[in-house]
Protein backbone atom coordinates (compact mmCIF):
# COMPACT_ATOMS: atom_id res chain seq x y z
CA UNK A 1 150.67 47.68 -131.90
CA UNK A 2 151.93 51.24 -132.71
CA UNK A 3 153.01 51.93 -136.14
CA UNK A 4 157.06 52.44 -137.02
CA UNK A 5 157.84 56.10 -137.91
CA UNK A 6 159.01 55.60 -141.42
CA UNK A 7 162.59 57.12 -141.07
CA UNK A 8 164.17 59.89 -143.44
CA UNK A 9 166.43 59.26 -145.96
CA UNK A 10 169.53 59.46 -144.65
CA UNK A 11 170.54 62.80 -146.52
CA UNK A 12 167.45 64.34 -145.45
CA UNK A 13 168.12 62.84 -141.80
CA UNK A 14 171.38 64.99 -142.33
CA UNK A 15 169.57 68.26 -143.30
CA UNK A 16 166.59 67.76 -140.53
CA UNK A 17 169.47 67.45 -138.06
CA UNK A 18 171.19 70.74 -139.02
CA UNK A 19 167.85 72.64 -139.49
CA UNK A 20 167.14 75.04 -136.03
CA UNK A 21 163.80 75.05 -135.13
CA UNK A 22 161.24 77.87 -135.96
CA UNK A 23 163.42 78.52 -139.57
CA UNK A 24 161.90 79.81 -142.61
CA UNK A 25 162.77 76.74 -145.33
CA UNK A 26 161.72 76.27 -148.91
CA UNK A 27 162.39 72.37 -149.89
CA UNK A 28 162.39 72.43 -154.02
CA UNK A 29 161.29 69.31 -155.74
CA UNK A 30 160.13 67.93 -151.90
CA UNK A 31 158.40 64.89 -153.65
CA UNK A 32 155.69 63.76 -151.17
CA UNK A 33 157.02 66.22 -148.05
CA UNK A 34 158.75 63.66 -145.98
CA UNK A 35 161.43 66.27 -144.97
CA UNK A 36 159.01 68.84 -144.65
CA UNK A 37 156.49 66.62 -142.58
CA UNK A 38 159.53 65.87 -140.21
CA UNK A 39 160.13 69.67 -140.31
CA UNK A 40 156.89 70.49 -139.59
CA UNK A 41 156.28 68.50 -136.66
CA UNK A 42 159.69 68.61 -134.71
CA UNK A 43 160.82 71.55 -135.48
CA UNK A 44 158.05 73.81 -135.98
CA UNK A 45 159.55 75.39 -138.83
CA UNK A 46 157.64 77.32 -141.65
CA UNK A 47 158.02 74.93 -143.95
CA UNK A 48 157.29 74.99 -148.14
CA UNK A 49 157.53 73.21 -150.87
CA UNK A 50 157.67 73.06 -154.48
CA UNK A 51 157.31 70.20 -156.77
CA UNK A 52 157.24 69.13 -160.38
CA UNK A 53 154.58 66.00 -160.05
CA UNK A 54 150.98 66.22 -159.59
CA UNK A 55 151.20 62.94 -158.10
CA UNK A 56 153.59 64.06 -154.85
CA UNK A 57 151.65 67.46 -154.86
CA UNK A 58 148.45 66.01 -154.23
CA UNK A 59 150.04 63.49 -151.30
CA UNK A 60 151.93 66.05 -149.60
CA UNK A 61 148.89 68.84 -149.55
CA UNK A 62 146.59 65.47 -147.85
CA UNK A 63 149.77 65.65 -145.07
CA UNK A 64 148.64 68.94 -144.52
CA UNK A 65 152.14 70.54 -146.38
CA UNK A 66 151.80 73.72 -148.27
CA UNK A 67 153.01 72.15 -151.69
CA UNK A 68 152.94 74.31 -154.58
CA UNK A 69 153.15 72.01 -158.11
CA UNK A 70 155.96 73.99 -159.96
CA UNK A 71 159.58 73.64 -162.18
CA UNK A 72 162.55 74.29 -160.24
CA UNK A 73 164.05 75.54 -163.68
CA UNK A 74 161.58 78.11 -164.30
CA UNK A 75 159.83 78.87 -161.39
CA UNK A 76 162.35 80.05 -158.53
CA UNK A 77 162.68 83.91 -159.98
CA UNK A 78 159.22 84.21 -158.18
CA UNK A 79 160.24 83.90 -154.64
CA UNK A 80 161.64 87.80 -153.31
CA UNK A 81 165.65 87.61 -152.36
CA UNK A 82 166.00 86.10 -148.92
CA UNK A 83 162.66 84.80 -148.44
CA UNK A 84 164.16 81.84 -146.48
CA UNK A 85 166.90 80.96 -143.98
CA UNK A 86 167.51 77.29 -145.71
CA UNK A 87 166.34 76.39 -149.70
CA UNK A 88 166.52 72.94 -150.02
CA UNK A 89 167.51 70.65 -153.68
CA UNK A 90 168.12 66.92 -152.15
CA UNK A 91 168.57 64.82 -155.16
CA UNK A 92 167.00 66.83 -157.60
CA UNK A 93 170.68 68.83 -158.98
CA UNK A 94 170.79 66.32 -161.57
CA UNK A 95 167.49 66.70 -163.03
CA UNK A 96 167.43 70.17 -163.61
CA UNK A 97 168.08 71.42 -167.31
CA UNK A 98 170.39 74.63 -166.27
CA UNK A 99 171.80 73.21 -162.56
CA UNK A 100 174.01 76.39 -162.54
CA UNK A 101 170.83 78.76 -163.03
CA UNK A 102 169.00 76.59 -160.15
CA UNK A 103 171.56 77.04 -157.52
CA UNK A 104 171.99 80.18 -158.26
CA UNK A 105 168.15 81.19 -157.93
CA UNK A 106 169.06 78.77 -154.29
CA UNK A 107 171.24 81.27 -153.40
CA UNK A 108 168.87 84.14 -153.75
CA UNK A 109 166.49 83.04 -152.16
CA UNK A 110 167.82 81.10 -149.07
CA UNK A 111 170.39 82.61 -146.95
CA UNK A 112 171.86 79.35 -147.32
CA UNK A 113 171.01 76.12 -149.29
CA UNK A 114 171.64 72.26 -148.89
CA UNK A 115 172.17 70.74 -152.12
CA UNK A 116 172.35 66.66 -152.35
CA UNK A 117 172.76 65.03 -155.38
CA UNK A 118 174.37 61.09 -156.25
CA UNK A 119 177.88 60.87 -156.68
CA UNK A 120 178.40 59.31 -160.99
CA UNK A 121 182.35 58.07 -159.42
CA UNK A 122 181.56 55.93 -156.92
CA UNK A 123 183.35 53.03 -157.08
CA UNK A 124 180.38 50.54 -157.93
CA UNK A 125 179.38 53.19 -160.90
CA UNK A 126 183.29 53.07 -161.96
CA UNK A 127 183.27 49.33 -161.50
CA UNK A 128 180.01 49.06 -163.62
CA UNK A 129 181.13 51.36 -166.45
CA UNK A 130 184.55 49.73 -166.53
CA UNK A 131 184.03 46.16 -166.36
CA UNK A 132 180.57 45.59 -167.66
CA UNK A 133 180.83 48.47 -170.50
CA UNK A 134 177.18 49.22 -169.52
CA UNK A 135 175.05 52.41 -167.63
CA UNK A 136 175.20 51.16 -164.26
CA UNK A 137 172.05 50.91 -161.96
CA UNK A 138 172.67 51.05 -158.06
CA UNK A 139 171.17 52.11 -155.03
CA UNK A 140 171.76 55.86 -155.78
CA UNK A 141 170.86 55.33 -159.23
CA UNK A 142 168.31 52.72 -159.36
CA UNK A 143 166.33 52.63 -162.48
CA UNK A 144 168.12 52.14 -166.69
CA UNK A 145 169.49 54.61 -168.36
CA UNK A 146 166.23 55.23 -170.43
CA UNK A 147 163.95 55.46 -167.49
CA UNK A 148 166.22 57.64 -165.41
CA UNK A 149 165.15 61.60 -164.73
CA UNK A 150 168.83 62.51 -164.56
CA UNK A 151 169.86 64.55 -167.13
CA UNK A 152 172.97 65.87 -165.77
CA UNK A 153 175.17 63.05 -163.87
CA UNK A 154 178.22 64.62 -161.64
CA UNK A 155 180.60 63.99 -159.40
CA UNK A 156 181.81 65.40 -155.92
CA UNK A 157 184.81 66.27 -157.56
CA UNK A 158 182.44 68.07 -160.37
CA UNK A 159 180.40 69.63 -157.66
CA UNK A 160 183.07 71.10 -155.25
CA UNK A 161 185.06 72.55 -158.82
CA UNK A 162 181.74 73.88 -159.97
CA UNK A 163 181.18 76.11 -156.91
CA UNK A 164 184.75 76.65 -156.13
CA UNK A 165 184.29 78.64 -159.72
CA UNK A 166 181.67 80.62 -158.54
CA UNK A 167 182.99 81.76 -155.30
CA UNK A 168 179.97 79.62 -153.37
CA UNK A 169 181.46 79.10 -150.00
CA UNK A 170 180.85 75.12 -148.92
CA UNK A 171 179.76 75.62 -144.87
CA UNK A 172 179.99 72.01 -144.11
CA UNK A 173 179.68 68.89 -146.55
CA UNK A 174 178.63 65.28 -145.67
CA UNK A 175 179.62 62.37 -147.42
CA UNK A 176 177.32 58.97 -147.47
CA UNK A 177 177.67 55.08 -148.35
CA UNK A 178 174.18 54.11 -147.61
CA UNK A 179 173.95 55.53 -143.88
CA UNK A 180 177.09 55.43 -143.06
CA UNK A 181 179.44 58.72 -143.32
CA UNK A 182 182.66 58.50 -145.47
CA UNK A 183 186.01 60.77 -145.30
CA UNK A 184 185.95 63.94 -147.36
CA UNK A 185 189.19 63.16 -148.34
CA UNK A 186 187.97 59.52 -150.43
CA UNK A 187 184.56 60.63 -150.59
CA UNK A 188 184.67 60.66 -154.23
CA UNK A 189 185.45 57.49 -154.61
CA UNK A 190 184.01 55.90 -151.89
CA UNK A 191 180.62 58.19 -151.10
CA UNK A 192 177.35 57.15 -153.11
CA UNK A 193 175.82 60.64 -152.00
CA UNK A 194 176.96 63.93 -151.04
CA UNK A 195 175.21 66.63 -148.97
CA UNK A 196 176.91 70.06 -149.47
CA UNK A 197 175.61 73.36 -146.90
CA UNK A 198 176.28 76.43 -149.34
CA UNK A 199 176.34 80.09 -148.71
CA UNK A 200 177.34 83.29 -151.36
């Protein structure tokens, strides 16, 4: 009996979607390379990655990825302007010690970026806060607030006022409860991820 394709996640199912094939893309803080293995294989593209763990290095170089272990924070200024058509930060924004300096060095880099990050005002985070007084743990944010990675919790809201600022123009945006795809108008309050396609 053949083997089920393990299936994307679905904001990385989003971004696989809008990728054209043969395109130059640099996926930062790729974890084990399931984008870039999907990438790889369906849409030919030259695919790269960088990532913080030795752990997800080491798995995604025995896919046959080229994974390079490094810190989005620090290590981004190496890669020449334009080096890519698409950069790639799913889920990783909010981990990053300077977020602004990070999509910045996105924009440099890629001719555009996808940047996808968990939304801190969806209504089950609100309800959590405001009725149990305590860090809430979902889903989209699954582990205690001492465990978590996330350093810098936002909102869509936060996000879309952040590059509004910075005269980044938003290309397309995609809102998600689970797999399903929520209005941009209530996505803040309804979406538990966003996916935002950003050019300068």
């Amino acid at each position: 009996m053949p083997l089920n394709k393990p299936t994307l996640r679905p904001d990385l199912e989003i971004i696989a979607n809008y990728i054209s094939p043969r395109a130059r893309v640099l996926d930062v803080g790729c974890g084990s390379g399931d984008l870039l293995d999907e990438l790889s294989a369906h849409k030919h593209v030259d695919a790269r990655g960088i990532e913080i763990d030795g752990a997800n290095v080491s798995a995604a170089v025995a896919r046959g990825l080229s994974v390079v272990q490094g810190d989005a924070d620090t290590d981004l200024s190496a890669y020449p302007d334009a080096s890519f058509d698409h950069a790639i930060l799913s889920q990783t924004l909010q981990t990053a010690r300077r977020p602004d300096r990070v999509l910045d060095e996105l924009l440099r880099i890629g001719r555009t970026a996808f940047v996808s990050f968990p939304n801190f005002a969806y209504w089950r985070v609100r309800w959590s806060l405001m009725w149990g007084g305590r860090m809430p743990v979902t889903a989209a944010l699954p582990v205690s607030w001492y465990e978590t990675q996330d350093i810098h919790h936002l909102t869509i809201d936060d996000f879309r006022a952040f590059v509004a600022a910075r005269g980044i123009v938003v290309e397309e945006a995609w809102f998600l409860a689970g797999s399903r795809r929520c209005s941009a108008v209530q996505a803040n309050l309804l979406a538990e991820h966003a996916v935002f396609l950003l050019r300068r």
